[in-house]
PDB file of N, CA and C in Angstrom:
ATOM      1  N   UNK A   1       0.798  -1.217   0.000  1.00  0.00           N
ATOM      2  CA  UNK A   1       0.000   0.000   0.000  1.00  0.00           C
ATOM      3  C   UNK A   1       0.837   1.277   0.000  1.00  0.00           C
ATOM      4  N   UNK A   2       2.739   1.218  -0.397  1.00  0.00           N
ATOM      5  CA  UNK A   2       3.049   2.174  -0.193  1.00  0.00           C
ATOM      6  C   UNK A   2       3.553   2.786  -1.666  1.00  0.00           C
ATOM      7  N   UNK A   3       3.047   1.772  -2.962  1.00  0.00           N
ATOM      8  CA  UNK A   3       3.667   1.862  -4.058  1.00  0.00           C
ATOM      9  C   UNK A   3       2.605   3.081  -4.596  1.00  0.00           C
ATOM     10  N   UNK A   4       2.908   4.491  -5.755  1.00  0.00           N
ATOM     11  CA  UNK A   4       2.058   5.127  -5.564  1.00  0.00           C
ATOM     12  C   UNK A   4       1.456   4.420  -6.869  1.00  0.00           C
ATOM     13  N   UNK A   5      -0.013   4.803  -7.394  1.00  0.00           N
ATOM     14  CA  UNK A   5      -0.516   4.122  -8.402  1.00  0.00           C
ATOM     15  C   UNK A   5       0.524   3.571  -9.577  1.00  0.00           C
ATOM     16  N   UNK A   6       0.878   5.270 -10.278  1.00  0.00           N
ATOM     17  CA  UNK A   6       1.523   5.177 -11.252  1.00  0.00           C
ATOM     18  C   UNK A   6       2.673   3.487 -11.560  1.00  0.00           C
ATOM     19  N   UNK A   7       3.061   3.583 -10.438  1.00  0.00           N
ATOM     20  CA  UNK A   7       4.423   3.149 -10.113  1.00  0.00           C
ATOM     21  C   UNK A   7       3.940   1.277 -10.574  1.00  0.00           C
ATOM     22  N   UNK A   8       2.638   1.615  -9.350  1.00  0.00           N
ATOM     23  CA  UNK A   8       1.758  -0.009  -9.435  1.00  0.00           C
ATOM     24  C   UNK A   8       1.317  -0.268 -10.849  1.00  0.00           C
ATOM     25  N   UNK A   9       0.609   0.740 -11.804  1.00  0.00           N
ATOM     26  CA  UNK A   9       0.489   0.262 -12.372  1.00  0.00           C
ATOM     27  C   UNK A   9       1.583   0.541 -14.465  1.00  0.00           C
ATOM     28  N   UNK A  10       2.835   0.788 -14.016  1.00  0.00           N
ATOM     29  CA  UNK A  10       3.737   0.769 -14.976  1.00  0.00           C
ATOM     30  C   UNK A  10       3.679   1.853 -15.884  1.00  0.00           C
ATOM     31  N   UNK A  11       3.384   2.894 -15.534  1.00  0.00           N
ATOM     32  CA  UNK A  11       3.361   4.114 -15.776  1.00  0.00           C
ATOM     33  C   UNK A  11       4.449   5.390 -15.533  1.00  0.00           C
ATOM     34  N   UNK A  12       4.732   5.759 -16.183  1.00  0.00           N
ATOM     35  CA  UNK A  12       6.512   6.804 -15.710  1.00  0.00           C
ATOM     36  C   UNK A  12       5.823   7.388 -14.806  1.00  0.00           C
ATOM     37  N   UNK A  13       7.131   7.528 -13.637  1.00  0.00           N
ATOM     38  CA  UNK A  13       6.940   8.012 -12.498  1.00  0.00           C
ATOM     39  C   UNK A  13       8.164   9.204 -11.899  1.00  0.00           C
ATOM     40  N   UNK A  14       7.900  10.300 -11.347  1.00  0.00           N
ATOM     41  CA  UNK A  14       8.398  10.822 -10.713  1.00  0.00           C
ATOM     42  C   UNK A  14       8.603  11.413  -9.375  1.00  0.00           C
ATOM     43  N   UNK A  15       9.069  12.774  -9.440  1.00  0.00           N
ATOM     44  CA  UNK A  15       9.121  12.535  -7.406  1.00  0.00           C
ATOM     45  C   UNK A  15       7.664  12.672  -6.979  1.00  0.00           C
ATOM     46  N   UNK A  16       6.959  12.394  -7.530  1.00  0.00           N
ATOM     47  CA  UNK A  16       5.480  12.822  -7.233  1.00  0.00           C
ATOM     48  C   UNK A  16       4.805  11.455  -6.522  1.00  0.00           C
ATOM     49  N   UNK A  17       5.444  10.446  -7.205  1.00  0.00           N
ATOM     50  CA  UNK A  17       5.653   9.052  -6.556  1.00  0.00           C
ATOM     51  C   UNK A  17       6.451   8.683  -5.312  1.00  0.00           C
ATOM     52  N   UNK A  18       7.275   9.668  -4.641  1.00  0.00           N
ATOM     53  CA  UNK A  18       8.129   9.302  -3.867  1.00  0.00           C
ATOM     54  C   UNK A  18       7.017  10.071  -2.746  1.00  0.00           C
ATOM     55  N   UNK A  19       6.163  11.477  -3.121  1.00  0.00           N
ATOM     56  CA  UNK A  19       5.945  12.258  -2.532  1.00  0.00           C
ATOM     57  C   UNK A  19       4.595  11.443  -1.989  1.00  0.00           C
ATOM     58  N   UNK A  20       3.924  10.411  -2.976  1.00  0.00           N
ATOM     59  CA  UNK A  20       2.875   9.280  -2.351  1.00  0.00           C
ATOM     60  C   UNK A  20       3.248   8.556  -1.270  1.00  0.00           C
ATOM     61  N   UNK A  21       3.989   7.895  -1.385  1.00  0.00           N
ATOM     62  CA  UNK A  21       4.840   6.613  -0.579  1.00  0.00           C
ATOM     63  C   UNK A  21       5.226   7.439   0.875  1.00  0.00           C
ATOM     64  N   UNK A  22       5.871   8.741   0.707  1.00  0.00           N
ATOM     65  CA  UNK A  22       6.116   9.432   1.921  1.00  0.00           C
ATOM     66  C   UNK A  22       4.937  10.194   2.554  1.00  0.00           C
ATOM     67  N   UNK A  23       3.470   9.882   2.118  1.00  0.00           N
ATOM     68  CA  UNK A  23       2.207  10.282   2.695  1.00  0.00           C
ATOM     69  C   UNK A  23       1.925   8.762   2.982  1.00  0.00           C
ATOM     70  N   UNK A  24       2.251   7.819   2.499  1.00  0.00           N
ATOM     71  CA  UNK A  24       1.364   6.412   2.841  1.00  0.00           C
ATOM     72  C   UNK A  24       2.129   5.967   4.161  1.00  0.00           C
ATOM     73  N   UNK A  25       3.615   6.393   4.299  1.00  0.00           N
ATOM     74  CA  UNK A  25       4.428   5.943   5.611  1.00  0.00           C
ATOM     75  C   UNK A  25       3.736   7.224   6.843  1.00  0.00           C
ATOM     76  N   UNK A  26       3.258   8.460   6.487  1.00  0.00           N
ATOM     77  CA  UNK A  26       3.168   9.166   7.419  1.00  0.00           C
ATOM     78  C   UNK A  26       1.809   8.492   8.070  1.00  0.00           C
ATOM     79  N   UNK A  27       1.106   8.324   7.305  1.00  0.00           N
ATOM     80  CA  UNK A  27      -0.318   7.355   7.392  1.00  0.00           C
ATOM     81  C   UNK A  27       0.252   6.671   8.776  1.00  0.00           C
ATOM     82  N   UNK A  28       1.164   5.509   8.254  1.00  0.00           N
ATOM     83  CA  UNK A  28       1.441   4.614   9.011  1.00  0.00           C
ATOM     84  C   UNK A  28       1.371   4.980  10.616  1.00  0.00           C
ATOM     85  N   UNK A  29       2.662   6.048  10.409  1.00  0.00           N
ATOM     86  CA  UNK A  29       3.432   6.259  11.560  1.00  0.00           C
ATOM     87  C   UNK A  29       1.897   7.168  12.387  1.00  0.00           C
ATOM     88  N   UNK A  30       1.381   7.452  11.950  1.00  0.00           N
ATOM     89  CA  UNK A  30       0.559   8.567  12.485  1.00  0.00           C
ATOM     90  C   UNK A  30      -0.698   7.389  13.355  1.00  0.00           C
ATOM     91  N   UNK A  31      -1.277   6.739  12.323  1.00  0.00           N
ATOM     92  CA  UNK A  31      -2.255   5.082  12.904  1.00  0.00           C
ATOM     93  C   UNK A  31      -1.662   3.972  13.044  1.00  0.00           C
ATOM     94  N   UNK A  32      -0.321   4.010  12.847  1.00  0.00           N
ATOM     95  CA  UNK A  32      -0.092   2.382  12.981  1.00  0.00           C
ATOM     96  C   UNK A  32      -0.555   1.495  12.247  1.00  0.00           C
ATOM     97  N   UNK A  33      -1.538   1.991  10.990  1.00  0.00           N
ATOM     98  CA  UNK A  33      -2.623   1.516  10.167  1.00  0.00           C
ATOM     99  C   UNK A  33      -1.957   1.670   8.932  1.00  0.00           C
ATOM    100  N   UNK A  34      -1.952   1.078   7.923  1.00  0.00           N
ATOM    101  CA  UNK A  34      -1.900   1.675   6.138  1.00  0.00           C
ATOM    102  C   UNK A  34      -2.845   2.243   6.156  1.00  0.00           C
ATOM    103  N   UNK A  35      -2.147   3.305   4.873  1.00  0.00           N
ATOM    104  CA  UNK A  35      -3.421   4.383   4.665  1.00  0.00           C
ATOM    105  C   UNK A  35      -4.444   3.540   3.597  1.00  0.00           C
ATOM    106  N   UNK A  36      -4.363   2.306   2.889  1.00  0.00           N
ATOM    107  CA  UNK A  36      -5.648   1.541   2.725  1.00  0.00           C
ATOM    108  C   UNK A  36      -5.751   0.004   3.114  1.00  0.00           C
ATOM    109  N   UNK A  37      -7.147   0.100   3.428  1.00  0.00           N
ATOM    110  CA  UNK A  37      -7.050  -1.352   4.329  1.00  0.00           C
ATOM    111  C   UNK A  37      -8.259  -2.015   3.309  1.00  0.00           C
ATOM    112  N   UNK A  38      -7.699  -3.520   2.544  1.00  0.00           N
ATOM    113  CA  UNK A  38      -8.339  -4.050   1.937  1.00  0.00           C
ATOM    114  C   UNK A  38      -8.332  -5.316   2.474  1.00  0.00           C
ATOM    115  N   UNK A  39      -9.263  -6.373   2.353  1.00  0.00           N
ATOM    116  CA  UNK A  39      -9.151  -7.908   2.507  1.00  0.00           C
ATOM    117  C   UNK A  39      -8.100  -8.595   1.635  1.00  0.00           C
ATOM    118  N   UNK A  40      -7.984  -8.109  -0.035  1.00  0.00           N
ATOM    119  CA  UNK A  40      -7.135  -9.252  -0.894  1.00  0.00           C
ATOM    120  C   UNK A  40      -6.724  -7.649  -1.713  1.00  0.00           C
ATOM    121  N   UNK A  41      -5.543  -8.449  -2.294  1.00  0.00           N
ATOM    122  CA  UNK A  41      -4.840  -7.888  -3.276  1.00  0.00           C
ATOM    123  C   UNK A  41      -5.672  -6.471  -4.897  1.00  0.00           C
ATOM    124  N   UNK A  42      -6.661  -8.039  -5.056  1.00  0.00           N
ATOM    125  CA  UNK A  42      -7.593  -6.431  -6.132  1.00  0.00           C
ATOM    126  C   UNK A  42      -7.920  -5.834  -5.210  1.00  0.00           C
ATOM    127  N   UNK A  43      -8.407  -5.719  -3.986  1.00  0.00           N
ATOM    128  CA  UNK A  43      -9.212  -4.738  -3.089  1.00  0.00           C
ATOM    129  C   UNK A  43      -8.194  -3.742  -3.100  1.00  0.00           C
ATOM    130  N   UNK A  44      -7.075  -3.709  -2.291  1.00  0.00           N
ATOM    131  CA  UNK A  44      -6.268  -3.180  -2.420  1.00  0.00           C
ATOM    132  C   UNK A  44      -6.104  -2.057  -3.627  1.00  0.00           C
ATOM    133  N   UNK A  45      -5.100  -2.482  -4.906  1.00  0.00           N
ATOM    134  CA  UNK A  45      -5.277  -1.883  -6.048  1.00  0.00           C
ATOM    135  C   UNK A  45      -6.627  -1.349  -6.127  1.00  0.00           C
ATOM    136  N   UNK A  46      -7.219  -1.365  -6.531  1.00  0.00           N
ATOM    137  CA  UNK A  46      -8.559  -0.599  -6.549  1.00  0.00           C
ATOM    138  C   UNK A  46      -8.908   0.377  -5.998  1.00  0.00           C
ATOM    139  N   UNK A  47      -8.824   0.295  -4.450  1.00  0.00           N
ATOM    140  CA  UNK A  47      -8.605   1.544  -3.068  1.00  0.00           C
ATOM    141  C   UNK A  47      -7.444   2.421  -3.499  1.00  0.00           C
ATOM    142  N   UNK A  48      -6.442   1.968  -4.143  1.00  0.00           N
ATOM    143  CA  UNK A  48      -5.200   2.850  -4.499  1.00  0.00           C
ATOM    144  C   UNK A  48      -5.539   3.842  -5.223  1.00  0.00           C
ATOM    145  N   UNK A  49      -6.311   2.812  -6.614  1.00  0.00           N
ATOM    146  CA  UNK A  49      -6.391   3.512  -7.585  1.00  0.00           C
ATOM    147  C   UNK A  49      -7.648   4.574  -8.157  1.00  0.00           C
ATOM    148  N   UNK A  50      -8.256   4.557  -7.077  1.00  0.00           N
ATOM    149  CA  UNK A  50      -9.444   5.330  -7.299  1.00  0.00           C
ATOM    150  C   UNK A  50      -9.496   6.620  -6.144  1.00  0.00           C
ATOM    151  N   UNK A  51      -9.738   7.461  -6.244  1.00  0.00           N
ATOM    152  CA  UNK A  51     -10.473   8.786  -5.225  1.00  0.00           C
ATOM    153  C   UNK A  51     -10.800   8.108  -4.002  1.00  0.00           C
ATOM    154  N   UNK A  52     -10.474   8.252  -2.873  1.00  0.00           N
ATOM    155  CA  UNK A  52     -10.875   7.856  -1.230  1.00  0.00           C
ATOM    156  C   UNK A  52     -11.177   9.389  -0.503  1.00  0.00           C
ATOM    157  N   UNK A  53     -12.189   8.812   0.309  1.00  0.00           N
ATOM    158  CA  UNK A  53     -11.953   9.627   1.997  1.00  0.00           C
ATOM    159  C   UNK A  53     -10.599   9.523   2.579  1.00  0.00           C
ATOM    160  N   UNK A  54     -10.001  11.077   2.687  1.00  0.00           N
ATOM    161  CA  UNK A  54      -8.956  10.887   3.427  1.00  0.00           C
ATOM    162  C   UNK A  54      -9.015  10.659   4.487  1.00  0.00           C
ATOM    163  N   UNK A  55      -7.648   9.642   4.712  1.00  0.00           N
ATOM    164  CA  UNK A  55      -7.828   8.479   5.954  1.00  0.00           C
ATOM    165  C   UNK A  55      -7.814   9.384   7.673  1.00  0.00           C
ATOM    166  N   UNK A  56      -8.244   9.034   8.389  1.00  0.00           N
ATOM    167  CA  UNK A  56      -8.576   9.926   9.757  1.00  0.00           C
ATOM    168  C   UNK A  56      -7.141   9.646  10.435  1.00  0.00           C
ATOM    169  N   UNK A  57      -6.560  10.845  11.110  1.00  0.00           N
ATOM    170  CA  UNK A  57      -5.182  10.804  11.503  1.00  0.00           C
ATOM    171  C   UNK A  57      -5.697  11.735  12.787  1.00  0.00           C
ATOM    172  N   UNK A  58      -5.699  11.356  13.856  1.00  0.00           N
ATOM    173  CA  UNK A  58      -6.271  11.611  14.918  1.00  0.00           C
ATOM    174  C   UNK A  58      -5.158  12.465  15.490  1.00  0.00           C
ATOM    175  N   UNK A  59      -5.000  13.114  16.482  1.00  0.00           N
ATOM    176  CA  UNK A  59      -3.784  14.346  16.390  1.00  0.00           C
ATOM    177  C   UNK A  59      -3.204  14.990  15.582  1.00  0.00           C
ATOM    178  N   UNK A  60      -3.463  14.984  14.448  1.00  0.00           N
ATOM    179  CA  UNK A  60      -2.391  15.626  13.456  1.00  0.00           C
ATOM    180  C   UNK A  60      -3.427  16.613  13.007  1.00  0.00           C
ATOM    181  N   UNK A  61      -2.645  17.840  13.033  1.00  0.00           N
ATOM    182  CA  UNK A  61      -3.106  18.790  12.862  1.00  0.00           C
ATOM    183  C   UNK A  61      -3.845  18.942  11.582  1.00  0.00           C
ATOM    184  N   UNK A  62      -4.741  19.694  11.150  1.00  0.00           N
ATOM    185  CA  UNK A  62      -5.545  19.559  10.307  1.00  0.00           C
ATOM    186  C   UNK A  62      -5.138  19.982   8.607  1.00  0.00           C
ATOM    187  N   UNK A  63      -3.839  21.047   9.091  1.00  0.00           N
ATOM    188  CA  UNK A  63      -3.070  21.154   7.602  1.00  0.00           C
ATOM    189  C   UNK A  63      -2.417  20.208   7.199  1.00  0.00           C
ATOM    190  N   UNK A  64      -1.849  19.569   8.118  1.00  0.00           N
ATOM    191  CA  UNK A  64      -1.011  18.958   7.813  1.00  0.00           C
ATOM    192  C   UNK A  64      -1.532  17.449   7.364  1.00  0.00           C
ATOM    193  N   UNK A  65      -2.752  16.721   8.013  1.00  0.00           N
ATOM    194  CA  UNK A  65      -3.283  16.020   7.345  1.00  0.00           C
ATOM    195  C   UNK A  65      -4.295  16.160   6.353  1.00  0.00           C
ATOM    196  N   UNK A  66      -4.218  17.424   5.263  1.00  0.00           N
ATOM    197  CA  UNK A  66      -5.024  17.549   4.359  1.00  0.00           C
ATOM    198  C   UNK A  66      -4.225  17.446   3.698  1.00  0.00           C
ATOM    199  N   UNK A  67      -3.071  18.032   3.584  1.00  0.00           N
ATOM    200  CA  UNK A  67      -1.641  18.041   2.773  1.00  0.00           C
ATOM    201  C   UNK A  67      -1.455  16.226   2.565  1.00  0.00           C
ATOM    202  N   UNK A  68      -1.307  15.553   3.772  1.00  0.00           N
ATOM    203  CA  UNK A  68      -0.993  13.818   3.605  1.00  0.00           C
ATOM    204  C   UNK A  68      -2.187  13.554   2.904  1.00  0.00           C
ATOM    205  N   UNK A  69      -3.449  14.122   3.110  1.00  0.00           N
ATOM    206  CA  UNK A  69      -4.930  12.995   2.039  1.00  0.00           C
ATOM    207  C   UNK A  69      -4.365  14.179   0.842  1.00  0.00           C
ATOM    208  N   UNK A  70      -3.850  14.954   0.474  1.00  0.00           N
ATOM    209  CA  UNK A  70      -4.308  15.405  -0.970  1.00  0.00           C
ATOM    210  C   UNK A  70      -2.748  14.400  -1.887  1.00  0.00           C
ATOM    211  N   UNK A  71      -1.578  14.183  -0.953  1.00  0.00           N
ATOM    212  CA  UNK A  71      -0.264  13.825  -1.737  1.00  0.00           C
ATOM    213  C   UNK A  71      -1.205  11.984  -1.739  1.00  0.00           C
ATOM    214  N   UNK A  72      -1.523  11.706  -1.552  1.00  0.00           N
ATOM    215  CA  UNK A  72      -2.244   9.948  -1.641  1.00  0.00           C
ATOM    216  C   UNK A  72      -2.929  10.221  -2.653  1.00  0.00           C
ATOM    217  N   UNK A  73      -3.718  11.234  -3.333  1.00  0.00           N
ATOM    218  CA  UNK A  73      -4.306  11.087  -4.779  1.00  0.00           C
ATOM    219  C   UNK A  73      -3.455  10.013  -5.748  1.00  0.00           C
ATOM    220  N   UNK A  74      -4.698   9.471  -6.255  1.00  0.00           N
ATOM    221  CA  UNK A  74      -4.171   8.425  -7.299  1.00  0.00           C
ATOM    222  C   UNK A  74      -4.027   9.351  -9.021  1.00  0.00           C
ATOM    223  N   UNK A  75      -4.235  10.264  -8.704  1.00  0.00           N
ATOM    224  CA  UNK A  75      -3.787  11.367 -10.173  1.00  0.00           C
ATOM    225  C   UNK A  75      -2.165  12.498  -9.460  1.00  0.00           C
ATOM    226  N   UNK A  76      -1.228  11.707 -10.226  1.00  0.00           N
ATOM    227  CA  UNK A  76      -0.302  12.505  -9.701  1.00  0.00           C
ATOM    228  C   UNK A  76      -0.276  14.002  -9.704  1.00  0.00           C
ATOM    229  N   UNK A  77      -0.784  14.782 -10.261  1.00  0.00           N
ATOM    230  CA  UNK A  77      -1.221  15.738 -10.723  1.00  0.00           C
ATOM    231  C   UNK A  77      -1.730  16.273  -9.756  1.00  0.00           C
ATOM    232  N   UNK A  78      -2.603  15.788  -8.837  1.00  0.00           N
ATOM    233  CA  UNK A  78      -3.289  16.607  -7.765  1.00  0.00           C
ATOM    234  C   UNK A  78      -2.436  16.487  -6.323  1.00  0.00           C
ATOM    235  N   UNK A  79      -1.436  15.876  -6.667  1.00  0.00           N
ATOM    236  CA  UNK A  79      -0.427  14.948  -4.821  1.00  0.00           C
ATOM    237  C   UNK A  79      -0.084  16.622  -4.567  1.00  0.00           C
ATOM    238  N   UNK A  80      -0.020  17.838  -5.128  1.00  0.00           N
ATOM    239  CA  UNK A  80       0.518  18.475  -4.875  1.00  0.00           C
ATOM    240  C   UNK A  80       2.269  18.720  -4.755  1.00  0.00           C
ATOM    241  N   UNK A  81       3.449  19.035  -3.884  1.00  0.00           N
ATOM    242  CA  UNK A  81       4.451  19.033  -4.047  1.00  0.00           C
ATOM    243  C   UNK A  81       4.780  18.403  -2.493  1.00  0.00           C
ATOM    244  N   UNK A  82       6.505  18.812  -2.749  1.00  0.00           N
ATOM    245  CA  UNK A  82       7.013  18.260  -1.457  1.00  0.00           C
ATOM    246  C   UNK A  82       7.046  19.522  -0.469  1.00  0.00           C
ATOM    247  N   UNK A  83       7.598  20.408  -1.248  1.00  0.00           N
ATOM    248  CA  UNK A  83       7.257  21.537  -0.017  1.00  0.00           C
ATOM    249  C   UNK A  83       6.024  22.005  -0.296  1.00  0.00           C
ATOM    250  N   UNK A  84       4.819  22.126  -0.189  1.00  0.00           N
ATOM    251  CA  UNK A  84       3.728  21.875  -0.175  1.00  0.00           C
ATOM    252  C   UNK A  84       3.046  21.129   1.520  1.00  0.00           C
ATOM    253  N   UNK A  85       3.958  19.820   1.087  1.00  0.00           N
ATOM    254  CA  UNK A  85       3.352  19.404   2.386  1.00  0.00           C
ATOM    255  C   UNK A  85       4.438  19.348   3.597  1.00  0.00           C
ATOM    256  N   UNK A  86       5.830  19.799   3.251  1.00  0.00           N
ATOM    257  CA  UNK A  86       6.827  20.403   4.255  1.00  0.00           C
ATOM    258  C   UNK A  86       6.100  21.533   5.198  1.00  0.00           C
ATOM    259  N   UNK A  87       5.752  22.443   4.065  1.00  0.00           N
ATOM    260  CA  UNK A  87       5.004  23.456   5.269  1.00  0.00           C
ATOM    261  C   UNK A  87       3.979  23.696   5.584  1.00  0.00           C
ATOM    262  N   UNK A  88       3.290  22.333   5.466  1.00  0.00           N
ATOM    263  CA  UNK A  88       2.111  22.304   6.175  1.00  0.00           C
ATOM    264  C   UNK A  88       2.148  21.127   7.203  1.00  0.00           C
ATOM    265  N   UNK A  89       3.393  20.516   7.193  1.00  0.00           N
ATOM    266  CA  UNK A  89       4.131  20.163   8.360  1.00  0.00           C
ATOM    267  C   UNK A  89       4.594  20.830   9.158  1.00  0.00           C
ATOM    268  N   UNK A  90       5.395  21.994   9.104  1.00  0.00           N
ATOM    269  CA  UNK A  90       6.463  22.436   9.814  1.00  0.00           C
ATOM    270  C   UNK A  90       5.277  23.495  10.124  1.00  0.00           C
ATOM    271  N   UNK A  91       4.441  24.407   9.815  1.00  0.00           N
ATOM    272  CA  UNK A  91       3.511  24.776  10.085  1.00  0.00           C
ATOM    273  C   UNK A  91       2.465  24.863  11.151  1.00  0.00           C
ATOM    274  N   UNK A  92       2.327  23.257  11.534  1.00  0.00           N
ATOM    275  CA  UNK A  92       1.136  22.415  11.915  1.00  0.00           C
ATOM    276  C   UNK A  92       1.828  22.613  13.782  1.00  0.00           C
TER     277      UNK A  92
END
């Protein structure tokens, strides 16, 4: 759950992919949870690859976890940047 779509599904990838993977570990670290929880493997892919509710991160300040649900978009295009969600970290 930490590969970003593109990546999963063989599509050129850039830091925009690194900038997924480093919202899916903050996920982690933040619930102890992946940021998607499926029964099997298509479930999975599927949850990746489509539009979600961003996942609930209970203490984390509210910029800073809008910044982590907008970089988990499965359209790299919308993940936003890295400083983007730096300072809405360092911010928070």
């Amino acid at each position: 759950p930490y590969m970003a779509p593109e990546v999963l599904t063989g599509r050129a990838a850039d830091a925009r992919a690194d900038l997924f993977t480093l919202a899916a570990l903050a996920v982690y670290i933040a619930t102890g949870q992946p940021p998607f929880a499926a029964a099997s493997l298509p479930e999975l892919i599927g949850r990746m690859l489509l539009p979600a509710a961003p996942p609930a991160l209970p203490g984390v300040p509210a910029a800073a976890a809008a910044a982590v649900a907008r970089a988990l978009a499965p359209d790299p295009a919308a993940r936003g940047t890295v400083a983007e969600l730096r300072s809405a970290v360092r911010g928070a």
